[in-house]
C-alpha atoms as a PDB file:
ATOM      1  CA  UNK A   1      49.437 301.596  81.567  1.00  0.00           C
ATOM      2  CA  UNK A   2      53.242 303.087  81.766  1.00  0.00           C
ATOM      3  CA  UNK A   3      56.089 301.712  79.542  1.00  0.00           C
ATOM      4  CA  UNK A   4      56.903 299.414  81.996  1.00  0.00           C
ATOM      5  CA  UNK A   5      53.822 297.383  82.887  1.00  0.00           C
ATOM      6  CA  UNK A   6      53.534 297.387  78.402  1.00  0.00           C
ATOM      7  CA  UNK A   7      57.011 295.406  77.925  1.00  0.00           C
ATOM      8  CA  UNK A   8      56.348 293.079  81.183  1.00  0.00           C
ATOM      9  CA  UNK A   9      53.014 292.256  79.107  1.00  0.00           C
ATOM     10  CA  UNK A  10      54.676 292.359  75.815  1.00  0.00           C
ATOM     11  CA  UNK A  11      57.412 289.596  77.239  1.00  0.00           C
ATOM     12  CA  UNK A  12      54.874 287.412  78.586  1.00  0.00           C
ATOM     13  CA  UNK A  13      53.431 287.208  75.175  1.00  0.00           C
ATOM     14  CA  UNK A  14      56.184 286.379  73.882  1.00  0.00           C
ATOM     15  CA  UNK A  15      57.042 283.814  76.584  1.00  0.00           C
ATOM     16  CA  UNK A  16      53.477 282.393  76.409  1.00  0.00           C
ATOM     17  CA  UNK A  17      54.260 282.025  72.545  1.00  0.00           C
ATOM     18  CA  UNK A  18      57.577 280.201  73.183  1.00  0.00           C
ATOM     19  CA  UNK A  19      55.418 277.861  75.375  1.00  0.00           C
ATOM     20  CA  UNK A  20      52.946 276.788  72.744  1.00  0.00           C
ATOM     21  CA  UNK A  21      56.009 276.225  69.855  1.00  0.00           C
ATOM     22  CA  UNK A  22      57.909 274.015  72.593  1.00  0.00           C
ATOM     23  CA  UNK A  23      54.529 272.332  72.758  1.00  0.00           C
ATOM     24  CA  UNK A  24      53.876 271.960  69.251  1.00  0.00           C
ATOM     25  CA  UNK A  25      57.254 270.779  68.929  1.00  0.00           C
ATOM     26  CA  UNK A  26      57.452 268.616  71.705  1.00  0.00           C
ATOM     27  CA  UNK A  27      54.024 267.092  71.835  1.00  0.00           C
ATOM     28  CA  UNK A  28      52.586 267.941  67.616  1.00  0.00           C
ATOM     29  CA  UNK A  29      49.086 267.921  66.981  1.00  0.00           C
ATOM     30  CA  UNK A  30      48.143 266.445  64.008  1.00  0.00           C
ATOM     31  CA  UNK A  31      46.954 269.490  61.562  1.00  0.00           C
ATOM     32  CA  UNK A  32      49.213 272.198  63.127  1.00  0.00           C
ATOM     33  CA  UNK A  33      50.588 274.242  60.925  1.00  0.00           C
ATOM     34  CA  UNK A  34      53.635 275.035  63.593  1.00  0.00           C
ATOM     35  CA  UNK A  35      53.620 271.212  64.406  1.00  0.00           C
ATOM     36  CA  UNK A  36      54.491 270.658  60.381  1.00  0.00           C
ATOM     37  CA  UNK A  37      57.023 273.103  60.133  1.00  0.00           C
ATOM     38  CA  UNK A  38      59.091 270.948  62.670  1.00  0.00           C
ATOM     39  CA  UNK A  39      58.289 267.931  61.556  1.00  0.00           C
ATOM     40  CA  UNK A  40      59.880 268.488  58.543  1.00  0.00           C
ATOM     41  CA  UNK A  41      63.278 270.025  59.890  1.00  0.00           C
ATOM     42  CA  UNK A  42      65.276 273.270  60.007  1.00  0.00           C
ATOM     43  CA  UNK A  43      65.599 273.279  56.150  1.00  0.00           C
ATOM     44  CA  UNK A  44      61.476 274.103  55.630  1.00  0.00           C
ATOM     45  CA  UNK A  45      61.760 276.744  58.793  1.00  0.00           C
ATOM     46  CA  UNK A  46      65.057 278.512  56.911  1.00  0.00           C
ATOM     47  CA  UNK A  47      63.250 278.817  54.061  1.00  0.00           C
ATOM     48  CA  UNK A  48      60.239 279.802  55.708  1.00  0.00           C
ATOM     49  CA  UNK A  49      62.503 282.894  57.778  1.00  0.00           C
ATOM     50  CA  UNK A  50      64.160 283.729  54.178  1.00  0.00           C
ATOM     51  CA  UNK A  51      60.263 283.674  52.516  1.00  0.00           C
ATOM     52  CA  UNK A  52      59.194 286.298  55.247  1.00  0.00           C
ATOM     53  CA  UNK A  53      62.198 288.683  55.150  1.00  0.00           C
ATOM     54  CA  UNK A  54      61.806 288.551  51.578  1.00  0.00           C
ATOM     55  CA  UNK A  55      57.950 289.823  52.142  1.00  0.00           C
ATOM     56  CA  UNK A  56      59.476 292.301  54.255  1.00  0.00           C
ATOM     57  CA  UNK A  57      61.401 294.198  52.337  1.00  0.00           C
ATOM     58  CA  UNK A  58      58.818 294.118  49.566  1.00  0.00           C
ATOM     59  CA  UNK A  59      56.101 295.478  51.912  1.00  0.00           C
ATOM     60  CA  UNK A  60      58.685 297.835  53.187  1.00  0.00           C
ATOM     61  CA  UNK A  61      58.857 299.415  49.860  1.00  0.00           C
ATOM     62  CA  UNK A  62      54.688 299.940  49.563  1.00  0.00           C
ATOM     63  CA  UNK A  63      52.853 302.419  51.346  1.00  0.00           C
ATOM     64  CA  UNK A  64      50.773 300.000  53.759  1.00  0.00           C
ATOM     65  CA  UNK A  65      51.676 299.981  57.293  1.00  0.00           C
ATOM     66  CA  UNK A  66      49.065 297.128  58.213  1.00  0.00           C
ATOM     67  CA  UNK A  67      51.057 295.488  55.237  1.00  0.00           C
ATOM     68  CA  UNK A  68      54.436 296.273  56.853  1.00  0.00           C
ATOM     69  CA  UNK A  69      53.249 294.891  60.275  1.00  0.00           C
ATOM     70  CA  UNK A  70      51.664 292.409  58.750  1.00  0.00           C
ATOM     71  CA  UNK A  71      54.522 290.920  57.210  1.00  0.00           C
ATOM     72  CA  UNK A  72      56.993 291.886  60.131  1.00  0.00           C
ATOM     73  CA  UNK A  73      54.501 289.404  62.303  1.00  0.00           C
ATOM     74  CA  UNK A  74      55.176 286.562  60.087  1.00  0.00           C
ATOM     75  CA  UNK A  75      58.526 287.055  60.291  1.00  0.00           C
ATOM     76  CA  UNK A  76      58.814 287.719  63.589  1.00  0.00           C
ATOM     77  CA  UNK A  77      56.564 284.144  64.218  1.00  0.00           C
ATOM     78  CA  UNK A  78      58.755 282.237  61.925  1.00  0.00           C
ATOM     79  CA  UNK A  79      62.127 283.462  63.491  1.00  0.00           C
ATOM     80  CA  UNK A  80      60.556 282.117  67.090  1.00  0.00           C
ATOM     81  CA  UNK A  81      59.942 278.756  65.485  1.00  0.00           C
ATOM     82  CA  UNK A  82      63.640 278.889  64.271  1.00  0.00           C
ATOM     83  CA  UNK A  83      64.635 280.025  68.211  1.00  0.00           C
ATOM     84  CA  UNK A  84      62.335 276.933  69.956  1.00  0.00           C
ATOM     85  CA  UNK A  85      63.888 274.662  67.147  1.00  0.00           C
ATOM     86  CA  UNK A  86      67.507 275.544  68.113  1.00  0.00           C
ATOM     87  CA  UNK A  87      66.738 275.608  71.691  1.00  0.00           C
ATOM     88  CA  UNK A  88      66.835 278.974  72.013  1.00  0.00           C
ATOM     89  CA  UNK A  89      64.547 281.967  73.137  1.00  0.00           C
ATOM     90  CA  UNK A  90      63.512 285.410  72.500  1.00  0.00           C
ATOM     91  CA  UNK A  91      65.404 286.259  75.975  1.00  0.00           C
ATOM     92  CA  UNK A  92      68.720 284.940  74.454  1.00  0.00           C
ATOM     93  CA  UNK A  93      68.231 287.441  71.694  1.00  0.00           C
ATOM     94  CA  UNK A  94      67.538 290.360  74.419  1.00  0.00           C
ATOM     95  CA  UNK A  95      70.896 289.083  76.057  1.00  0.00           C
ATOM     96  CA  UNK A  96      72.702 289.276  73.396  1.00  0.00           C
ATOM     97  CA  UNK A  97      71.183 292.741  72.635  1.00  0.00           C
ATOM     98  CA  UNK A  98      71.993 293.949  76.289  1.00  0.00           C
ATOM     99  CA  UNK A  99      75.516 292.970  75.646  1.00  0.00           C
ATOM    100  CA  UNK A 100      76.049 295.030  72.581  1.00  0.00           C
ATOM    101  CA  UNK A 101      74.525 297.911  73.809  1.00  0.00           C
ATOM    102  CA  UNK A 102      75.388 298.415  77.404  1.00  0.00           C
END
């Protein structure tokens, strides 16, 4: 697989992950974790997105790599639910990126 056919894949996951938070959001399953955090409102995600970098930096600091990803995942997850809940995407953020460095 070349570097290309990787990020087409990697977007999709993200895409297909921006699909099932609008859906959680939109339509919220009863005991869904995801569902919960919107329910109760951009205050609980913010604090959830603060909670992770926190965890971050931490894990940074240790010698664990599995940690490290760990950690970056749930941060990574958390800032997505903060994108769907602002009506925003992961695409935005490449945008933005793409405008900085171009």
């Amino acid at each position: 697989m070349d570097g290309l056919q990787k990020i087409s894949l990697t977007m999709d996951f993200i895409k297909k992950l921006e699909d099932t938070l609008r859906l959680r959001k939109s339509n919220p399953p009863q005991n869904s974790y995801t569902a919960n955090l919107f329910r109760d409102g951009l205050d609980r995600i913010l604090k959830k997105v603060g909670e992770e970098a926190g965890e971050v930096i931490i894990a940074s600091k240790n010698e664990s790599k599995p940690e490290l990803l760990h950690e970056i995942a749930d941060l990574v997850f958390h800032l997505e639910v903060l994108l769907v809940e602002k009506d925003l995407s992961f695409q935005d953020v490449i945008n933005e990126l793409e405008k900085r460095h171009s």
